[in-house]
Protein backbone atom coordinates (compact mmCIF):
# COMPACT_ATOMS: atom_id res chain seq x y z
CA UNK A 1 -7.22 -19.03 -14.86
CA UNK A 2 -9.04 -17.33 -12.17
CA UNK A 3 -8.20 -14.40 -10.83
CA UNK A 4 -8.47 -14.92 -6.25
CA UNK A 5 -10.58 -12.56 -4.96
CA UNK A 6 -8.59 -11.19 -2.15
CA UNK A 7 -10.71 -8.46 -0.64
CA UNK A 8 -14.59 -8.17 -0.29
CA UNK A 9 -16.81 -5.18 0.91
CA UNK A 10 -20.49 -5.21 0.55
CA UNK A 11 -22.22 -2.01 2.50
CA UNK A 12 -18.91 -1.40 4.76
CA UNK A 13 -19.09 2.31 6.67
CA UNK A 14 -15.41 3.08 7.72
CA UNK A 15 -15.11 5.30 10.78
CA UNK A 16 -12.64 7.20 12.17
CA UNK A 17 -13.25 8.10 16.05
CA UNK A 18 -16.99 7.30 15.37
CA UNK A 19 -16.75 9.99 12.45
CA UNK A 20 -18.16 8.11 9.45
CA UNK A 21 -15.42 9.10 6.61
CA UNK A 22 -16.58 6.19 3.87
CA UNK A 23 -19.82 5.05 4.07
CA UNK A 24 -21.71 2.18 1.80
CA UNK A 25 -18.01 0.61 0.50
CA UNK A 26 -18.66 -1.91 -2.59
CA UNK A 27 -15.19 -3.14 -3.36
CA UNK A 28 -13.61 -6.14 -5.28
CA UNK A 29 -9.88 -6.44 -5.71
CA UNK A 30 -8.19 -9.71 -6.96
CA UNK A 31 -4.67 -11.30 -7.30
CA UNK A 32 -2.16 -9.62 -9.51
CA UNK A 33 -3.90 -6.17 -9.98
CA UNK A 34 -2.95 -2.83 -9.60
CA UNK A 35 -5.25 -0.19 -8.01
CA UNK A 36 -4.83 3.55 -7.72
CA UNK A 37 -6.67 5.05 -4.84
CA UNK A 38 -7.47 8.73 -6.09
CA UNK A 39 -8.60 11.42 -3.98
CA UNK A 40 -7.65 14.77 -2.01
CA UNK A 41 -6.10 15.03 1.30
CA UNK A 42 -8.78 13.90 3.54
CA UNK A 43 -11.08 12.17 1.84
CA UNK A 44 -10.51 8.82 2.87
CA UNK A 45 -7.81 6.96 0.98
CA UNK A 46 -5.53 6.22 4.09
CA UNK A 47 -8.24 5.14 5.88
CA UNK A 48 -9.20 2.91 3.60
CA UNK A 49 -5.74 1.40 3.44
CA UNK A 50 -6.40 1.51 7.83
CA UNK A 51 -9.41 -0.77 7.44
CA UNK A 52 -7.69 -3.55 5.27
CA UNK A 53 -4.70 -4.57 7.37
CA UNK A 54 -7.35 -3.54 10.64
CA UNK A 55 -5.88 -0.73 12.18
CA UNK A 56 -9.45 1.33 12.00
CA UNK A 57 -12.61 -0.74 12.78
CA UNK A 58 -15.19 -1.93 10.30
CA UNK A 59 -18.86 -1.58 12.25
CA UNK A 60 -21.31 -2.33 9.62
CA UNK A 61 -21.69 -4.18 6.35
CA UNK A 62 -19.30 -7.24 5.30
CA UNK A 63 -15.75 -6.91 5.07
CA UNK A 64 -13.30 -10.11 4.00
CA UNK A 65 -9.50 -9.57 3.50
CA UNK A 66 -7.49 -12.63 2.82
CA UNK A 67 -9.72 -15.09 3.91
CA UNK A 68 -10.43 -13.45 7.21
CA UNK A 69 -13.65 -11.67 8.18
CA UNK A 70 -12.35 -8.00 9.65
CA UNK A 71 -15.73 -7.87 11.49
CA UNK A 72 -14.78 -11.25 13.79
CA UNK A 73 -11.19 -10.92 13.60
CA UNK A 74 -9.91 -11.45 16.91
CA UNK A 75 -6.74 -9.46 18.08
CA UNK A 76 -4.61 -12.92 18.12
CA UNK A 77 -5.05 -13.25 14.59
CA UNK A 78 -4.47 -9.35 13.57
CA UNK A 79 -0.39 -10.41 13.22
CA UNK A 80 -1.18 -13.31 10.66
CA UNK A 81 -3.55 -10.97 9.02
CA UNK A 82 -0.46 -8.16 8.62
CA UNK A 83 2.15 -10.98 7.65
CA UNK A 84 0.64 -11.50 4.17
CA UNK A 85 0.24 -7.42 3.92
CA UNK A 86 3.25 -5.21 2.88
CA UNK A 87 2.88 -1.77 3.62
CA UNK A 88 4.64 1.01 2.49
CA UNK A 89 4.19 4.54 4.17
CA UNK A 90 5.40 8.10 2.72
CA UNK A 91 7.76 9.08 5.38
CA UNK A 92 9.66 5.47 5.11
CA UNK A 93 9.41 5.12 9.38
CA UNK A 94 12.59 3.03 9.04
CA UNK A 95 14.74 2.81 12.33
CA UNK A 96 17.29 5.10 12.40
CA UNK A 97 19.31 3.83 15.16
CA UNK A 98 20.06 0.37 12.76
CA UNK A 99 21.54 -0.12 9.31
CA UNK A 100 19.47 -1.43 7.02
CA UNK A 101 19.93 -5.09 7.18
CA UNK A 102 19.49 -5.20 10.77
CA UNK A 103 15.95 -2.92 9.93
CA UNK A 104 14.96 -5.51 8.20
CA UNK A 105 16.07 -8.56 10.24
CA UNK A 106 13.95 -7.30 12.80
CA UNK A 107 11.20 -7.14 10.88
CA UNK A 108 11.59 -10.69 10.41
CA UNK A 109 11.97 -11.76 13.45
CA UNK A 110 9.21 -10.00 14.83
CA UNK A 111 6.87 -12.11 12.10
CA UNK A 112 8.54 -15.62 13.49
CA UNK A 113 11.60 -15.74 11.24
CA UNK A 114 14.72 -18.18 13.50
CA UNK A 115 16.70 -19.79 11.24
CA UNK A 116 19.76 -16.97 10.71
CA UNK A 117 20.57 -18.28 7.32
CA UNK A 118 17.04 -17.95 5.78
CA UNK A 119 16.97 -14.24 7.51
CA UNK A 120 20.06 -13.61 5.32
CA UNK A 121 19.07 -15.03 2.24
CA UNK A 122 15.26 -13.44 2.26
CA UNK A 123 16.99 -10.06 3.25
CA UNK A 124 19.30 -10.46 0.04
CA UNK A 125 16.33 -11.43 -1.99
CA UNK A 126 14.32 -8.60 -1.04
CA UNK A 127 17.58 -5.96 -1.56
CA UNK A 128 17.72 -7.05 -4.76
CA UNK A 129 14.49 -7.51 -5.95
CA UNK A 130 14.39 -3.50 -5.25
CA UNK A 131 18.03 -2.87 -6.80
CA UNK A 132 19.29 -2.11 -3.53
CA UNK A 133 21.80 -5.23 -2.86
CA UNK A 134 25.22 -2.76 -2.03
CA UNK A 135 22.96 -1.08 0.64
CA UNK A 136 23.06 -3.45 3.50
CA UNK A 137 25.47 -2.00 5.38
CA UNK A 138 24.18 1.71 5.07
CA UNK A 139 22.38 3.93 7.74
CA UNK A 140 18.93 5.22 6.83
CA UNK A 141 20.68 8.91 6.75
CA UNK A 142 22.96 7.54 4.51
CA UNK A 143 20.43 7.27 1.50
CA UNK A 144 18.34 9.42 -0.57
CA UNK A 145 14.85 9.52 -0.29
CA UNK A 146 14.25 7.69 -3.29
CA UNK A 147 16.87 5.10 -1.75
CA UNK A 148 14.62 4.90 1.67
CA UNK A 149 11.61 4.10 0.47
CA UNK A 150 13.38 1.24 -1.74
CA UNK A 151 14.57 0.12 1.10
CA UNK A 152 10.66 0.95 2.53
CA UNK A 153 9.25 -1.68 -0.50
CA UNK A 154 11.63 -4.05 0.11
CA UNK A 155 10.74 -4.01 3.63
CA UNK A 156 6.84 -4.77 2.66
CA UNK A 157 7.95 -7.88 0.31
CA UNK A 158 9.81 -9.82 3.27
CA UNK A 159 6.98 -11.90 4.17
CA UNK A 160 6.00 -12.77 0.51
CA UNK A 161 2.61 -10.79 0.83
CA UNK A 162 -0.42 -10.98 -1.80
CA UNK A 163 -1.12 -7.50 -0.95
CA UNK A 164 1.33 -4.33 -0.83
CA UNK A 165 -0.69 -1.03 0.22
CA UNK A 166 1.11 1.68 -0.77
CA UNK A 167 0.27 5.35 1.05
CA UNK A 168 1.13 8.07 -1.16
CA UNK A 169 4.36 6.61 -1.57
CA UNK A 170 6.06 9.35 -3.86
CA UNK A 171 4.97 11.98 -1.91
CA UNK A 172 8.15 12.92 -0.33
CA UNK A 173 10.34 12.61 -4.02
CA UNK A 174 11.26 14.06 -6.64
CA UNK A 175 9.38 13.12 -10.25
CA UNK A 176 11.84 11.32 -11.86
CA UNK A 177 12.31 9.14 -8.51
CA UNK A 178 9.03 9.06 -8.16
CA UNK A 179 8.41 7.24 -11.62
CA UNK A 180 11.05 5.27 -10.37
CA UNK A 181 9.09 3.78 -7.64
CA UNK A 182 5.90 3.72 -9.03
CA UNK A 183 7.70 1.88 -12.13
CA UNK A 184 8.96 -0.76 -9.42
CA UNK A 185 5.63 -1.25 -7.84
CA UNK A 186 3.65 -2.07 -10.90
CA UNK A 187 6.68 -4.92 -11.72
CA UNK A 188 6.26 -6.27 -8.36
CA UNK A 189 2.38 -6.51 -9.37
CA UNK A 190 3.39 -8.96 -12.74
CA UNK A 191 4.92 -11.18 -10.31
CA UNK A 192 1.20 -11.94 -9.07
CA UNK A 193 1.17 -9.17 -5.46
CA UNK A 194 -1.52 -7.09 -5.80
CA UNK A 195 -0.76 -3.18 -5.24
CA UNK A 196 -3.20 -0.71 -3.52
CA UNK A 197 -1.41 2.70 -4.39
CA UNK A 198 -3.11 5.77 -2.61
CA UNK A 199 -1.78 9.21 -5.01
CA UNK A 200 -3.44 11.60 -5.55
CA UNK A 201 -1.24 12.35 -9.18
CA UNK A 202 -2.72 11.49 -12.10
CA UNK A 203 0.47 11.14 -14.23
CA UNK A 204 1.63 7.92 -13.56
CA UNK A 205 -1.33 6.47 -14.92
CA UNK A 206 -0.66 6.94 -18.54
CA UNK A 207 2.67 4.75 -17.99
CA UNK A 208 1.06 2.55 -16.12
CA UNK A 209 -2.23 1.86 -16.49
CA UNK A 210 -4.42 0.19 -13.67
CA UNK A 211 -8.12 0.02 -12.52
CA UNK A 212 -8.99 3.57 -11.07
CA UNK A 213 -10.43 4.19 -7.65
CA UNK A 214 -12.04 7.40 -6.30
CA UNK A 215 -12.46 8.18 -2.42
CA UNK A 216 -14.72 11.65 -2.73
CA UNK A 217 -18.05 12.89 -0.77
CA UNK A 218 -17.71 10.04 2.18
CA UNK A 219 -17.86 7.81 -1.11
CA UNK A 220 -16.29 5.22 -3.29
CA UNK A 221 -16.35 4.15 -6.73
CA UNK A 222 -14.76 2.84 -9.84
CA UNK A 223 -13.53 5.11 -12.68
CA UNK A 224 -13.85 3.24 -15.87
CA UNK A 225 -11.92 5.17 -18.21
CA UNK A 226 -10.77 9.44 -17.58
CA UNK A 227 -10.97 11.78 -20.58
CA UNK A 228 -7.74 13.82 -21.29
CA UNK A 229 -9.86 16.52 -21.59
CA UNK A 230 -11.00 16.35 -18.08
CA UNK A 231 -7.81 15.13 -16.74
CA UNK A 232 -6.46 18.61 -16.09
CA UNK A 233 -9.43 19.80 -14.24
CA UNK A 234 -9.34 16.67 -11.94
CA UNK A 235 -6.04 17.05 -11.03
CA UNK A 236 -6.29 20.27 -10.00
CA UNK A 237 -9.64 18.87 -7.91
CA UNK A 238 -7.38 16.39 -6.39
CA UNK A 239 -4.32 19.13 -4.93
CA UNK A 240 -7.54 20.91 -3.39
CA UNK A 241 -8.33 19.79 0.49
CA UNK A 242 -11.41 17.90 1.05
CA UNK A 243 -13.72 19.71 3.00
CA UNK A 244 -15.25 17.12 5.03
């Protein structure tokens, strides 16, 4: 069976306050894969992430995510766009005024969700698709960061999305927790979601092995296979700042 091709660039320049930071983007991704974005600080990786669910603007080239052209998308259909796009950010942003069901009832809500029954049940789905079902009732303070950004993931799968971009989401945790959450994302990826995951740590991908993306010099491109031998030394590239 064929795999759908959910996000197109041909030629795409990405800019950031008219700054180009990715220019000439070729990209293909397609249901049920896992992609690591791999790059410093800086050189691009969140911004690609921006461009897909448009929060930066795409001003040259072709650009199709989810059946919608990014260049013609209008700002009325930017929410439908988002709906079938979980995200999940490093520093959780989880409301810390609300417990954790009610975080994500309003996430719901806010994406057209009535019927208070169906909130429930998609809330307890999502709890414990993550292994987070006793955690309702908690505050956000009340976890661990490894809890949060559980809590974070489940948050991105409420709407059912074919796409979960993941920010440098171990970035705040410990590596054992870390593997933890990486482990959870790629399982989330056999159930047929595709997972963007921005690190810039090579070490997960011996575990779990994915196509290989590299955001470096204002470009992009696919990294069929990395040596052990030159592992090491890329790592080490990768902890360096970019200097653009």
């Amino acid at each position: 069976m064929d795999k759908k091709l959910l996000i197109k660039y041909v030629d795409v320049d990405i800019c950031q306050q008219e700054v180009v930071v990715l220019e000439n983007v070729q990209l293909e991704i397609h249901s049920s894969e896992f992609v690591y974005l791999l790059g410093r600080v800086g050189s691009g990786k969140t911004s690609l992430l921006k461009s897909i669910y448009h929060d930066l603007p795409i001003l040259s080239g072709v650009a199709g995510v989810l059946g919608y052209d990014l260049r013609e998308l209008k700002m009325s259909e930017v929410p439908f766009l988002r709906r079938k796009i979980g995200i999940v950010f490093q520093d959780f942003q989880l409301l810390t005024d609300r417990t954790v069901n009610d975080n994500l009832d309003f996430v719901l809500r806010a994406t057209g969700w009535k019927d208070p029954e169906a909130i429930k049940e998609q809330i307890d789905s999502v709890l414990g698709q993550v292994g987070m079902s006793k955690k309702g009732n908690k505050m956000p303070h009340q976890l661990s960061g490894g809890e949060q950004q559980r809590i974070v993931i489940a948050r991105a799968l409420l709407n059912s999305p074919e796409i979960i971009l993941a920010d440098e989401p171990t970035g705040n945790l410990d590596p054992e927790t870390g593997n933890e959450l990486v482990e959870l994302l790629y399982n989330i990826r056999l159930s047929g979601t595709t997972v963007i995951m921005a690190t810039h740590n090579l070490s997960w991908l011996d575990k779990f092995p994915g196509r290989v993306i590299r955001c470096e010099d204002d470009k992009l491109w696919e990294v069929d296979s990395i040596d052990y031998k030159d592992k090491q030394k890329l790592q080490k590239s990768l902890l360096e700042p970019d200097e653009n």
